[in-house]
C-alpha atoms as a PDB file:
ATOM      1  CA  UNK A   1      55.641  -5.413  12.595  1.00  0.00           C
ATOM      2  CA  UNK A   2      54.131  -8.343  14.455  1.00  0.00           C
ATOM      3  CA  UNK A   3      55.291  -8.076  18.314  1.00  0.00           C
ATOM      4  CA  UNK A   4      57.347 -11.032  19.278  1.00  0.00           C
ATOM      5  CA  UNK A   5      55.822 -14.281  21.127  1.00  0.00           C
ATOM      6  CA  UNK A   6      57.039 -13.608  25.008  1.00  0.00           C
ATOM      7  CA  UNK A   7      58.415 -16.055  27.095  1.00  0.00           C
ATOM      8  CA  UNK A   8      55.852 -18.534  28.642  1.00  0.00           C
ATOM      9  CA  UNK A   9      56.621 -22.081  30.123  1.00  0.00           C
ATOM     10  CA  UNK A  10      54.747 -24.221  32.265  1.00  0.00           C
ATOM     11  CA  UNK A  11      56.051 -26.861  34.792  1.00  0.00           C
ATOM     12  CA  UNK A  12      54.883 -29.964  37.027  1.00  0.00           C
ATOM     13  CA  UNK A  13      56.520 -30.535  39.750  1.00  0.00           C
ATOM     14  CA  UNK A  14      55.836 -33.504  41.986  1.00  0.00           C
ATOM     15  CA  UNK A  15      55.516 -31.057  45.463  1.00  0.00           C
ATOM     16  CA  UNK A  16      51.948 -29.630  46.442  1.00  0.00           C
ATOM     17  CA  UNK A  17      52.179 -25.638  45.881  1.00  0.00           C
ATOM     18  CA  UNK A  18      52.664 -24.257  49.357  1.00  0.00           C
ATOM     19  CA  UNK A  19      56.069 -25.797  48.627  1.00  0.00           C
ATOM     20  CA  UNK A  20      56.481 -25.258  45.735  1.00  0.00           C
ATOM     21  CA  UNK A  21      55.671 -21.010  46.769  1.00  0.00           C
ATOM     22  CA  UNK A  22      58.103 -21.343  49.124  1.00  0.00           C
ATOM     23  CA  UNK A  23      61.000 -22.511  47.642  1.00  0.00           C
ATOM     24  CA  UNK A  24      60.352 -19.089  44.984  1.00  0.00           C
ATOM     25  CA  UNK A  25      60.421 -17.224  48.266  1.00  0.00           C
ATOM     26  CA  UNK A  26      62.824 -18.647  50.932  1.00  0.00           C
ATOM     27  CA  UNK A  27      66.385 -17.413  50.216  1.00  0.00           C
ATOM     28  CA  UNK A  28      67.384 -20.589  52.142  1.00  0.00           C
ATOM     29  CA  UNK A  29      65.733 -22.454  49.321  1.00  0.00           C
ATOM     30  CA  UNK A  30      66.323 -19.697  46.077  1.00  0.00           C
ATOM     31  CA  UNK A  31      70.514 -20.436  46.928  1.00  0.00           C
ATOM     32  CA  UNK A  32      70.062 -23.771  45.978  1.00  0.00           C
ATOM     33  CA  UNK A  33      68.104 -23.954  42.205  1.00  0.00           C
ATOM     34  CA  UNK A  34      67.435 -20.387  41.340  1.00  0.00           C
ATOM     35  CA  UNK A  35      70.756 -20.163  38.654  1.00  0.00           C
ATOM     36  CA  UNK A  36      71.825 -21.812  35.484  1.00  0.00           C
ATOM     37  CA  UNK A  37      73.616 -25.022  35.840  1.00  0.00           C
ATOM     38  CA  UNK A  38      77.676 -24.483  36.711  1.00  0.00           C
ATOM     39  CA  UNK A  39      76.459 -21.010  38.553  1.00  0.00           C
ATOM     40  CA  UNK A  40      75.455 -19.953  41.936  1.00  0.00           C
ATOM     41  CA  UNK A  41      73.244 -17.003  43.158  1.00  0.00           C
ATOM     42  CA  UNK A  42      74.170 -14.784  46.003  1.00  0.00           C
ATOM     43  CA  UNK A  43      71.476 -12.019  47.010  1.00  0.00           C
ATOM     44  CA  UNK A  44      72.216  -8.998  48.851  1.00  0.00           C
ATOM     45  CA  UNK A  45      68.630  -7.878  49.514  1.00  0.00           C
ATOM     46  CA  UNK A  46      65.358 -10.372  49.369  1.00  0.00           C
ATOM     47  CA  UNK A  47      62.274  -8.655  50.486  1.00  0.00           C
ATOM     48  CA  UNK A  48      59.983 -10.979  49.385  1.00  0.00           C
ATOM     49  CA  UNK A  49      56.496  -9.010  50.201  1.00  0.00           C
ATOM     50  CA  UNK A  50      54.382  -6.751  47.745  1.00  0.00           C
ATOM     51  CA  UNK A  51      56.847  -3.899  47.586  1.00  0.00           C
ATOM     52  CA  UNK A  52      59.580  -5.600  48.721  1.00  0.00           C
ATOM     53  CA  UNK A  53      62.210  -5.548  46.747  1.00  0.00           C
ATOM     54  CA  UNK A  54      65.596  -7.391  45.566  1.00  0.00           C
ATOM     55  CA  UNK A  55      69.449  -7.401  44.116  1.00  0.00           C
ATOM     56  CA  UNK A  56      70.899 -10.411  42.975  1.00  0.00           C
ATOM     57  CA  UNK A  57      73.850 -11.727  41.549  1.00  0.00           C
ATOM     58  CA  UNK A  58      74.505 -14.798  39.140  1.00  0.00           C
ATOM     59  CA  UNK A  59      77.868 -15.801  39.187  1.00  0.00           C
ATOM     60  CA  UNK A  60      78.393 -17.946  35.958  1.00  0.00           C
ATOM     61  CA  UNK A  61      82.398 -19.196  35.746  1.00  0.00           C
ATOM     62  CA  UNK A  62      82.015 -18.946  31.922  1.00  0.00           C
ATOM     63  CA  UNK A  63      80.363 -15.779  31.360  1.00  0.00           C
ATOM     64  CA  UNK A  64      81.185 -13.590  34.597  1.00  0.00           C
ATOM     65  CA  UNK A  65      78.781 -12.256  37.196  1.00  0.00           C
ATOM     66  CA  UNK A  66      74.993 -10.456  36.374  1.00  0.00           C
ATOM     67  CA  UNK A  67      73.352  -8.713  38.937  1.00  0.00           C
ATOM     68  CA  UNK A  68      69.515  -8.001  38.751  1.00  0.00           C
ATOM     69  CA  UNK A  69      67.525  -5.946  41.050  1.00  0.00           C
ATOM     70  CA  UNK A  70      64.025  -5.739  40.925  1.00  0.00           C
ATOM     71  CA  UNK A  71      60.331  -5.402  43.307  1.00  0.00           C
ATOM     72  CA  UNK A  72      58.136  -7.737  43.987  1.00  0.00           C
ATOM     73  CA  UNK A  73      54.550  -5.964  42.596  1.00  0.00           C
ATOM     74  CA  UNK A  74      52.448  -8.878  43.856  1.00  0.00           C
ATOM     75  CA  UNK A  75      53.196 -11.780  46.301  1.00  0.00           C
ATOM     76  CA  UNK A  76      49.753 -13.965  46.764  1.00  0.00           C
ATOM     77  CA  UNK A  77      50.777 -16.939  48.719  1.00  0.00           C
ATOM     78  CA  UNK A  78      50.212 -19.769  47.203  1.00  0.00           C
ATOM     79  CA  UNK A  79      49.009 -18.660  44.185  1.00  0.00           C
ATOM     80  CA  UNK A  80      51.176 -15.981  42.409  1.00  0.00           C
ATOM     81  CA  UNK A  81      54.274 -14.003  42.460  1.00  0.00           C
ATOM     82  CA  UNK A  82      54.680 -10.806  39.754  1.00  0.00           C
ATOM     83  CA  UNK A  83      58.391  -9.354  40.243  1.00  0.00           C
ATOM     84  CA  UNK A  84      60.294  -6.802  38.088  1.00  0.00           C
ATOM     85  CA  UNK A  85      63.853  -7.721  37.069  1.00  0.00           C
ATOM     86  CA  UNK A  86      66.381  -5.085  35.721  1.00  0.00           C
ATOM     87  CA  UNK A  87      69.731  -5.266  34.667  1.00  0.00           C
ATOM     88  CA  UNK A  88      72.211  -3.662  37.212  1.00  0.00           C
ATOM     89  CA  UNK A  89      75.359  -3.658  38.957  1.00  0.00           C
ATOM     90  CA  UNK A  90      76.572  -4.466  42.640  1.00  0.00           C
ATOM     91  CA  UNK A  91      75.744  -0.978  43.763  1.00  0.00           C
ATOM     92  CA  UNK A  92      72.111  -1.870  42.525  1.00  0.00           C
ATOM     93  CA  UNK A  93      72.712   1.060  39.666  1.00  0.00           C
ATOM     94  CA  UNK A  94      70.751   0.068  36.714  1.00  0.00           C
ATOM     95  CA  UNK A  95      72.481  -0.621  33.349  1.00  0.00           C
ATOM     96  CA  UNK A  96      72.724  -1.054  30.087  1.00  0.00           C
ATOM     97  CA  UNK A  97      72.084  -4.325  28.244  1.00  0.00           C
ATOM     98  CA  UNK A  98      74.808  -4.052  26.610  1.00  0.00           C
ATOM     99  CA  UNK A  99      77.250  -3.184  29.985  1.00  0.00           C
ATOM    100  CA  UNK A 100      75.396  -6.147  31.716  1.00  0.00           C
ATOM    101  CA  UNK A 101      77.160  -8.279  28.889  1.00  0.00           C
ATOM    102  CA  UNK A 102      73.826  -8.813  27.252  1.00  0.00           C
ATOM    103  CA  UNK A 103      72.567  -8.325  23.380  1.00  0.00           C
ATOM    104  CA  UNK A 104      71.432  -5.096  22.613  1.00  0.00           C
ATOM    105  CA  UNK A 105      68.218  -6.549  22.035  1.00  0.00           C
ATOM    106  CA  UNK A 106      67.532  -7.879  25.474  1.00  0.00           C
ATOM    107  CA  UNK A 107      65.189  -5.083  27.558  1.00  0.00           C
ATOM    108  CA  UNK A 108      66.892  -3.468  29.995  1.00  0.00           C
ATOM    109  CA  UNK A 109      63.923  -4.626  32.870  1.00  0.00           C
ATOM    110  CA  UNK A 110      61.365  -7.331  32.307  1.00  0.00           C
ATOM    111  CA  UNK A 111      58.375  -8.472  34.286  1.00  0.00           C
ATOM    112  CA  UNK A 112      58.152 -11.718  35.458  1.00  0.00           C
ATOM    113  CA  UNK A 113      54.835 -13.622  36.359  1.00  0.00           C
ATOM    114  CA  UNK A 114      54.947 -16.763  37.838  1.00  0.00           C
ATOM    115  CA  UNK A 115      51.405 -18.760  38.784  1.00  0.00           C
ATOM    116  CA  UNK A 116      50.907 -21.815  41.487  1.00  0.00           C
ATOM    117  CA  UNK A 117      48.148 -24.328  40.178  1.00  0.00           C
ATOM    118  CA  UNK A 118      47.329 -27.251  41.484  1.00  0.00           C
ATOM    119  CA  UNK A 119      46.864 -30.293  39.890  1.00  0.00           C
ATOM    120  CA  UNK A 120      46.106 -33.423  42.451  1.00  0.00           C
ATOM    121  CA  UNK A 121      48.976 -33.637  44.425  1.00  0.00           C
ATOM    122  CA  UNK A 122      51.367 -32.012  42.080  1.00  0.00           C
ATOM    123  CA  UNK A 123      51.808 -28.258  41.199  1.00  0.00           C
ATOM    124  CA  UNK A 124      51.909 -26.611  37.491  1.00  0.00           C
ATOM    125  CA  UNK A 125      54.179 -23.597  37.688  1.00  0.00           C
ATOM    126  CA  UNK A 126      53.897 -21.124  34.805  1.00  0.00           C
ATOM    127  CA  UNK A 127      56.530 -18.850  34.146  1.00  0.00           C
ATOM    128  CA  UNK A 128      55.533 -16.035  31.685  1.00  0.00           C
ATOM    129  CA  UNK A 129      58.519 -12.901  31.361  1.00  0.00           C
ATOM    130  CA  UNK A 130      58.233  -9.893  29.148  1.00  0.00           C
ATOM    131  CA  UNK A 131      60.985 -10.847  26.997  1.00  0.00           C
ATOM    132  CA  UNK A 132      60.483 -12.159  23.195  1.00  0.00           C
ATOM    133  CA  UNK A 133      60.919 -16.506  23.777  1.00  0.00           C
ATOM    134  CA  UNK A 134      63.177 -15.920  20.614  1.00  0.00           C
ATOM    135  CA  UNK A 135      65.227 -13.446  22.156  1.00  0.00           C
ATOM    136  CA  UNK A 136      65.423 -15.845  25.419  1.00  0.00           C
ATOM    137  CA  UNK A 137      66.438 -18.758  23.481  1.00  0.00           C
ATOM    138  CA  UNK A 138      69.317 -17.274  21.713  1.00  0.00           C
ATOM    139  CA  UNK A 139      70.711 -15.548  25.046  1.00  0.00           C
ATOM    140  CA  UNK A 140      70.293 -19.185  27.210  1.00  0.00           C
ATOM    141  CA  UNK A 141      67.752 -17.717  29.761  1.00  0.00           C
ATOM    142  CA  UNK A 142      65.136 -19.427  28.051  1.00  0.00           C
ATOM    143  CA  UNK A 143      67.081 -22.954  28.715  1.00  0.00           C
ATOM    144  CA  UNK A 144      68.586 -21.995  31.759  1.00  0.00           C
ATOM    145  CA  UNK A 145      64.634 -22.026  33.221  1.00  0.00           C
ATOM    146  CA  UNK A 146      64.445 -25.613  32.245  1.00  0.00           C
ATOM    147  CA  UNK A 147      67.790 -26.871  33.981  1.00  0.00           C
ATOM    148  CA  UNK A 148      66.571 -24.548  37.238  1.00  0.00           C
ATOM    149  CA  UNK A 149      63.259 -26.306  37.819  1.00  0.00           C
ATOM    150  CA  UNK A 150      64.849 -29.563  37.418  1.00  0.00           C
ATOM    151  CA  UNK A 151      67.291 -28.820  39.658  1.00  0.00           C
ATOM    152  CA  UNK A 152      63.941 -27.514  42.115  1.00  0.00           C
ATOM    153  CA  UNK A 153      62.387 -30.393  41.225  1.00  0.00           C
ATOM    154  CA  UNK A 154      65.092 -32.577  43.060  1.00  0.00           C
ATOM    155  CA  UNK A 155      65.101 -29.918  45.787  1.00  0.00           C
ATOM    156  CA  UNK A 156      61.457 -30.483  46.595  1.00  0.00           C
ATOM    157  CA  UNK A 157      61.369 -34.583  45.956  1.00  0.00           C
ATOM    158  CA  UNK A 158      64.258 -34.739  48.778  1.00  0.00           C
ATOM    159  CA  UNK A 159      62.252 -32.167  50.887  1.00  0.00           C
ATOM    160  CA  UNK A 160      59.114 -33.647  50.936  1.00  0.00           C
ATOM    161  CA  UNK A 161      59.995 -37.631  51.415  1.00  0.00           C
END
Protein backbone atom coordinates (compact mmCIF):
# COMPACT_ATOMS: atom_id res chain seq x y z
CA UNK A 1 0.00 0.00 0.00
CA UNK A 2 1.43 3.40 -0.85
CA UNK A 3 1.75 5.49 2.59
CA UNK A 4 -0.40 8.53 2.48
CA UNK A 5 0.98 12.18 1.44
CA UNK A 6 1.34 13.96 5.14
CA UNK A 7 0.30 17.22 5.87
CA UNK A 8 2.68 20.03 4.62
CA UNK A 9 1.77 23.80 4.05
CA UNK A 10 3.79 26.71 3.70
CA UNK A 11 2.93 30.38 4.61
CA UNK A 12 4.14 34.15 4.08
CA UNK A 13 3.47 36.28 6.41
CA UNK A 14 4.26 39.96 6.14
CA UNK A 15 6.25 40.01 9.91
CA UNK A 16 10.15 39.28 9.99
CA UNK A 17 10.56 35.73 11.88
CA UNK A 18 11.59 36.67 15.38
CA UNK A 19 7.91 37.63 15.35
CA UNK A 20 6.64 35.51 13.69
CA UNK A 21 8.60 32.65 16.47
CA UNK A 22 7.12 34.40 18.98
CA UNK A 23 3.72 34.59 18.40
CA UNK A 24 4.09 30.24 18.08
CA UNK A 25 5.54 30.66 21.55
CA UNK A 26 3.97 33.47 23.67
CA UNK A 27 0.71 32.20 25.25
CA UNK A 28 -0.19 35.94 25.31
CA UNK A 29 -0.03 35.73 21.55
CA UNK A 30 -1.13 31.62 20.93
CA UNK A 31 -4.83 32.89 22.81
CA UNK A 32 -5.42 35.01 20.10
CA UNK A 33 -4.96 32.87 16.45
CA UNK A 34 -3.92 29.45 17.52
CA UNK A 35 -7.85 27.83 17.00
CA UNK A 36 -10.26 27.35 14.19
CA UNK A 37 -12.43 30.23 13.39
CA UNK A 38 -15.74 30.48 15.95
CA UNK A 39 -13.28 28.69 18.73
CA UNK A 40 -10.98 29.78 21.39
CA UNK A 41 -7.93 28.02 23.03
CA UNK A 42 -7.35 27.93 26.71
CA UNK A 43 -3.97 26.17 27.90
CA UNK A 44 -3.40 24.83 31.21
CA UNK A 45 0.34 24.16 30.88
CA UNK A 46 2.78 25.96 28.10
CA UNK A 47 6.34 25.10 28.63
CA UNK A 48 7.59 26.24 25.63
CA UNK A 49 11.47 24.98 25.93
CA UNK A 50 13.02 21.63 24.53
CA UNK A 51 11.28 19.33 26.97
CA UNK A 52 8.82 21.48 27.95
CA UNK A 53 5.74 20.39 27.58
CA UNK A 54 1.86 21.33 27.05
CA UNK A 55 -2.17 20.65 27.51
CA UNK A 56 -4.51 22.48 25.60
CA UNK A 57 -7.97 22.83 25.00
CA UNK A 58 -10.03 23.93 21.80
CA UNK A 59 -13.30 24.91 22.62
CA UNK A 60 -15.33 24.77 19.28
CA UNK A 61 -19.32 25.83 20.03
CA UNK A 62 -20.24 23.37 17.22
CA UNK A 63 -18.28 20.41 17.89
CA UNK A 64 -17.47 20.57 21.80
CA UNK A 65 -14.10 20.91 23.48
CA UNK A 66 -10.55 18.82 22.36
CA UNK A 67 -7.80 18.84 24.55
CA UNK A 68 -4.21 17.99 23.28
CA UNK A 69 -1.17 17.60 25.30
CA UNK A 70 2.03 17.21 23.93
CA UNK A 71 6.31 18.18 24.39
CA UNK A 72 8.08 20.38 22.73
CA UNK A 73 11.24 17.98 21.26
CA UNK A 74 13.01 20.99 19.74
CA UNK A 75 12.58 24.80 20.23
CA UNK A 76 15.45 26.70 17.99
CA UNK A 77 14.59 30.29 18.19
CA UNK A 78 14.01 31.67 15.30
CA UNK A 79 14.29 28.96 13.22
CA UNK A 80 12.24 25.84 14.25
CA UNK A 81 9.82 24.39 16.62
CA UNK A 82 9.16 20.24 16.56
CA UNK A 83 6.22 19.50 19.19
CA UNK A 84 4.25 16.25 19.78
CA UNK A 85 0.46 16.55 19.94
CA UNK A 86 -1.79 13.73 21.41
CA UNK A 87 -5.26 13.40 21.88
CA UNK A 88 -6.33 13.69 25.61
CA UNK A 89 -8.61 14.84 28.15
CA UNK A 90 -8.61 17.70 30.89
CA UNK A 91 -6.76 15.51 33.30
CA UNK A 92 -4.04 15.35 30.46
CA UNK A 93 -4.98 11.33 30.21
CA UNK A 94 -4.41 10.32 26.72
CA UNK A 95 -7.29 8.98 24.56
CA UNK A 96 -8.73 7.43 22.03
CA UNK A 97 -9.44 8.97 18.62
CA UNK A 98 -12.45 7.90 18.66
CA UNK A 99 -13.34 9.28 22.59
CA UNK A 100 -11.65 12.62 21.48
CA UNK A 101 -14.67 12.76 18.94
CA UNK A 102 -12.29 12.09 16.12
CA UNK A 103 -12.38 9.38 13.04
CA UNK A 104 -10.95 6.27 13.81
CA UNK A 105 -8.50 6.97 11.30
CA UNK A 106 -6.95 10.03 12.82
CA UNK A 107 -3.52 8.90 14.95
CA UNK A 108 -3.91 9.09 18.31
CA UNK A 109 -0.43 11.59 18.60
CA UNK A 110 1.17 13.34 15.67
CA UNK A 111 4.36 15.30 15.31
CA UNK A 112 4.31 18.60 14.29
CA UNK A 113 7.28 20.53 12.58
CA UNK A 114 7.05 23.95 11.97
CA UNK A 115 10.21 25.97 10.16
CA UNK A 116 10.98 30.01 10.25
CA UNK A 117 12.55 31.16 6.81
CA UNK A 118 13.15 34.26 5.83
CA UNK A 119 12.41 35.76 2.80
CA UNK A 120 13.36 39.77 2.65
CA UNK A 121 11.36 41.22 5.12
CA UNK A 122 8.69 38.63 5.25
CA UNK A 123 8.75 35.09 6.85
CA UNK A 124 7.71 31.59 5.08
CA UNK A 125 6.31 29.36 7.79
CA UNK A 126 6.08 25.66 6.93
CA UNK A 127 3.90 23.54 8.75
CA UNK A 128 4.53 19.78 8.10
CA UNK A 129 2.32 17.17 10.78
CA UNK A 130 2.43 13.43 10.70
CA UNK A 131 -1.03 13.06 9.69
CA UNK A 132 -2.15 11.87 5.98
CA UNK A 133 -3.23 15.75 4.19
CA UNK A 134 -6.27 13.51 3.09
CA UNK A 135 -7.11 12.50 6.40
CA UNK A 136 -6.65 16.36 7.55
CA UNK A 137 -8.85 17.63 4.93
CA UNK A 138 -11.79 15.51 5.60
CA UNK A 139 -11.57 16.12 9.55
CA UNK A 140 -11.18 20.32 8.96
CA UNK A 141 -7.67 20.52 10.63
CA UNK A 142 -6.21 20.79 7.39
CA UNK A 143 -8.48 24.11 6.71
CA UNK A 144 -8.61 25.18 10.07
CA UNK A 145 -4.49 25.90 9.55
CA UNK A 146 -5.39 28.23 6.78
CA UNK A 147 -8.11 30.40 8.69
CA UNK A 148 -5.39 30.38 11.87
CA UNK A 149 -2.51 32.00 10.01
CA UNK A 150 -4.77 34.47 8.55
CA UNK A 151 -6.09 35.28 11.58
CA UNK A 152 -1.90 35.53 12.77
CA UNK A 153 -1.37 37.27 9.91
CA UNK A 154 -3.66 40.23 11.13
CA UNK A 155 -2.19 39.67 14.60
CA UNK A 156 1.32 40.45 13.42
CA UNK A 157 0.34 43.39 10.66
CA UNK A 158 -1.36 45.29 13.80
CA UNK A 159 1.73 44.36 15.96
CA UNK A 160 4.32 45.46 13.93
CA UNK A 161 2.87 49.00 12.44
Amino acid sequence: MEKSKELLITHLFDAPRELVFKAWTDPQQLKHWYAPDGCSIEFKALDVKAGGEFHSCIHDPVHGDCWIKGAYQEVVFPEKLVFTMILSNENGDTVSANSAGKAEDWPQALVTTVTFSPVGVQTKVTLHQTVAEEEAKKTGAYQSWFSMFDRLNVMLLATSS
